[in-house]
Protein backbone atom coordinates (compact mmCIF):
# COMPACT_ATOMS: atom_id res chain seq x y z
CA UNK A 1 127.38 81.00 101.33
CA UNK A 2 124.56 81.06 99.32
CA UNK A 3 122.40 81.83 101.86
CA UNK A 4 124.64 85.21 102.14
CA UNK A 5 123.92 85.73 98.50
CA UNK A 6 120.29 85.60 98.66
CA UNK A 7 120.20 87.20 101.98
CA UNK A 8 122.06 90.20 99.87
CA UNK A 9 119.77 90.57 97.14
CA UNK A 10 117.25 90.76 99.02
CA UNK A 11 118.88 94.01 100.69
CA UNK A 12 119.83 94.91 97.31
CA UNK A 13 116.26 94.51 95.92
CA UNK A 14 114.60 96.78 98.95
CA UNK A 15 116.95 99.28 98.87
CA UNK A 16 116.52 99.84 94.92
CA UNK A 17 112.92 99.36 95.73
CA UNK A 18 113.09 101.70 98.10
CA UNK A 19 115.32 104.38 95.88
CA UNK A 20 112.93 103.96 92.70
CA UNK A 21 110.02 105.04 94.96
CA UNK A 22 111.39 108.03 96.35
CA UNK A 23 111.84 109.03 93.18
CA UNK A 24 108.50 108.40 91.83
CA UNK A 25 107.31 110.34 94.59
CA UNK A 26 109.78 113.56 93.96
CA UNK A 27 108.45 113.44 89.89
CA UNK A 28 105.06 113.21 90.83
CA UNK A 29 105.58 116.59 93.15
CA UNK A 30 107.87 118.07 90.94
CA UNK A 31 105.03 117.75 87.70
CA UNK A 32 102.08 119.41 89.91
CA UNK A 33 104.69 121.98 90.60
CA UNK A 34 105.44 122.24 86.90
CA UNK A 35 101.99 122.61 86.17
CA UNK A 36 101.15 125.51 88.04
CA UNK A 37 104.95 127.04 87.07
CA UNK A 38 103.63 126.77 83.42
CA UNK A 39 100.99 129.22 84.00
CA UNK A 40 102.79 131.56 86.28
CA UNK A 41 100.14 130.41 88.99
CA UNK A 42 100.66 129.65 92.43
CA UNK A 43 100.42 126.50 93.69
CA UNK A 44 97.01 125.59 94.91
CA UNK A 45 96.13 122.44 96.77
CA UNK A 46 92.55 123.10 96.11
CA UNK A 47 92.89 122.45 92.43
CA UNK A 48 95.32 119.44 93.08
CA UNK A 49 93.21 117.58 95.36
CA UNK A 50 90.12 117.62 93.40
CA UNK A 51 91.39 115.52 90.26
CA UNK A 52 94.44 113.11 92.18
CA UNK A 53 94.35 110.53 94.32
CA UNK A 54 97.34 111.14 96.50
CA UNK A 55 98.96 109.71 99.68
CA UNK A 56 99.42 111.50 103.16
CA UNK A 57 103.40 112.15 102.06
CA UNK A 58 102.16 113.94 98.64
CA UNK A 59 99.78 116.18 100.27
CA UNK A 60 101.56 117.17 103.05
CA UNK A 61 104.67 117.87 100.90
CA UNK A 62 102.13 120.41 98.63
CA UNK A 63 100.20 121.65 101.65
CA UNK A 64 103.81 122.79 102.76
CA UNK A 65 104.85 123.64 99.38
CA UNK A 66 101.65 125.82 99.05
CA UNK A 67 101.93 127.50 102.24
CA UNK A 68 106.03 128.09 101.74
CA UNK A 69 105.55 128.84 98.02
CA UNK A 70 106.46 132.92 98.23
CA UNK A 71 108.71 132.09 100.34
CA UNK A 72 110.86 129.30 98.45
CA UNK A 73 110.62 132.07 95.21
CA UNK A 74 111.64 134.79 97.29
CA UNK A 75 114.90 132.96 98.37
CA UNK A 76 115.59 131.13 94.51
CA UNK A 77 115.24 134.68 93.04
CA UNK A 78 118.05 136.19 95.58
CA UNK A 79 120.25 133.30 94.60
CA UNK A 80 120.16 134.15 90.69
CA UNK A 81 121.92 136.12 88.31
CA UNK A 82 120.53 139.86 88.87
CA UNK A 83 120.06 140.44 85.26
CA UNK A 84 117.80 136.94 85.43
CA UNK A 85 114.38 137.11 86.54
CA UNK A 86 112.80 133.98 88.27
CA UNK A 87 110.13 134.22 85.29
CA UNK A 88 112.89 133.82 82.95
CA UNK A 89 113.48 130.27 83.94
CA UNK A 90 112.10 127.34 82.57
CA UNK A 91 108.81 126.76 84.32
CA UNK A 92 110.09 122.78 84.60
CA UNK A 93 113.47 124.26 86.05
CA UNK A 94 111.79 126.51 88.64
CA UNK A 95 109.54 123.88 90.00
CA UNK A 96 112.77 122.03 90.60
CA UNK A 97 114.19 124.11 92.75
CA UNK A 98 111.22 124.83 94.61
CA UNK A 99 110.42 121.39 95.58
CA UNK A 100 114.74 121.06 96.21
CA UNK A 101 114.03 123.58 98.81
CA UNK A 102 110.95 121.93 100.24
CA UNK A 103 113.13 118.67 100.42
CA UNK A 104 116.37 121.01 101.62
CA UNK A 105 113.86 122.02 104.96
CA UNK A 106 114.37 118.15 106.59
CA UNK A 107 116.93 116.06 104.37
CA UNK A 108 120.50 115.84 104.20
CA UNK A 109 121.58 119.09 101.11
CA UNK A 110 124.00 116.93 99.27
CA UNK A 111 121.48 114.02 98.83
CA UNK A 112 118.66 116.81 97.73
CA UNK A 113 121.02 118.24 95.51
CA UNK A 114 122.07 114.83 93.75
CA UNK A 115 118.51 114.14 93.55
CA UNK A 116 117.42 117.39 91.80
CA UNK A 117 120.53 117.58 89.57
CA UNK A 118 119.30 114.10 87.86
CA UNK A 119 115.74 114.62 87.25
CA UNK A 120 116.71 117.58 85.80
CA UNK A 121 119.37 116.09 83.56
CA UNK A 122 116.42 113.50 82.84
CA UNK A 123 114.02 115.64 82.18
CA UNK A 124 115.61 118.93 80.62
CA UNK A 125 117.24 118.22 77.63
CA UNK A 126 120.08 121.55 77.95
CA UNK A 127 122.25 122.18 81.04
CA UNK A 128 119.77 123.55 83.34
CA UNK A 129 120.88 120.47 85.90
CA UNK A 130 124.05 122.94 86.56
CA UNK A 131 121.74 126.06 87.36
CA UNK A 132 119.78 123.50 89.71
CA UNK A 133 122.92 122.41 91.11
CA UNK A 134 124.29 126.53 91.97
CA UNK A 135 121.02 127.57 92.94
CA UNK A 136 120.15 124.66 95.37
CA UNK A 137 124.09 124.52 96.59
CA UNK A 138 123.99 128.31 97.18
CA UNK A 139 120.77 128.32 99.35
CA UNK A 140 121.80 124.84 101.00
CA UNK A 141 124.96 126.97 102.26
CA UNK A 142 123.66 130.56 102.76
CA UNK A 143 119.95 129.43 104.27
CA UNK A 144 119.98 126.28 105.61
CA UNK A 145 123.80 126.53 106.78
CA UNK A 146 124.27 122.82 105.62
C-alpha cells in the first residue's frame, strides 16, 4: 500500500513538474512577444537571439512565430470587433493571442485556450482573459476547424 502511495506521488510530482514547465516556457515566449508588441515592432529573432540564452523549443517556437507573425495578425484582426483595431489592444493581450495561435497550429484548441485564458487572468489585471478566450475560440473553430 504504501508503496502505491509513493509510487503516486511520484506521478503526481512529474506531472506538476512537467505542467509548471510548460508554462514557464509559454511566459517566457509570450514576454519576447510582449516586448516587440510594446513597440508596435515585429518580431525579430535577430534581436532575440543576441541577448538570451534559449533552448531549441524557444527558438523554434519564435523562428515560427517570426516567420507566421503577419499572418497570425492578419487572422486575430478578422476575428475582432470591426470598430476595434488590433493596435487598440493591449500590447500584453495581443502577444497572447499570437503565441495561442502559434500553439493552436499543433496542440489540442481547448488545452491552448485554457492555457492562454490563465496567464492572461495572471497577468492582466481587467477582463482581457474573456477577449483571449473569443478570439482564440473563434479562430480555433473558423481556421483550424478544431
Amino acid at each position: 500500500m504504501q508503496y502505491e502511495d509513493n509510487k503516486e506521488k511520484k506521478v503526481a510530482y512529474r506531472k506538476s513538474n512537467f505542467l509548471i514547465q510548460n508554462y514557464k516556457k509559454r511566459v517566457k515566449i509570450i514576454t519576447y512577444i510582449y516586448q516587440f508588441e510594446l513597440f508596435d515592432r515585429k518580431v525579430s529573432c535577430e534581436e532575440i537571439f543576441k541577448n538570451n540564452d534559449l533552448d531549441k523549443w524557444d527558438i523554434a517556437a519564435l523562428e515560427l512565430i517570426e516567420q507566421k507573425y503577419d499572418t497570425f495578425v492578419k487572422i486575430a484582426s478578422k476575428f475582432t470587433d470591426e470598430d476595434w483595431e488590433w493596435k487598440r489592444i493591449l500590447p500584453l493581450t495581443r502577444a497572447i493571442i499570437i503565441f495561442g495561435e502559434y500553439e493552436l497550429l499543433s496542440k489540442d484548441a481547448k488545452i491552448v485556450i485554457n492555457e492562454m485564458v490563465n496567464i492572461a487572468k495572471i497577468f492582466i489585471p481587467n477582463d482581457d482573459y474573456k477577449f483571449v478566450n473569443k478570439i482564440l475560440d473563434l479562430i480555433s473553430k473558423r481556421v483550424f476547424n478544431k
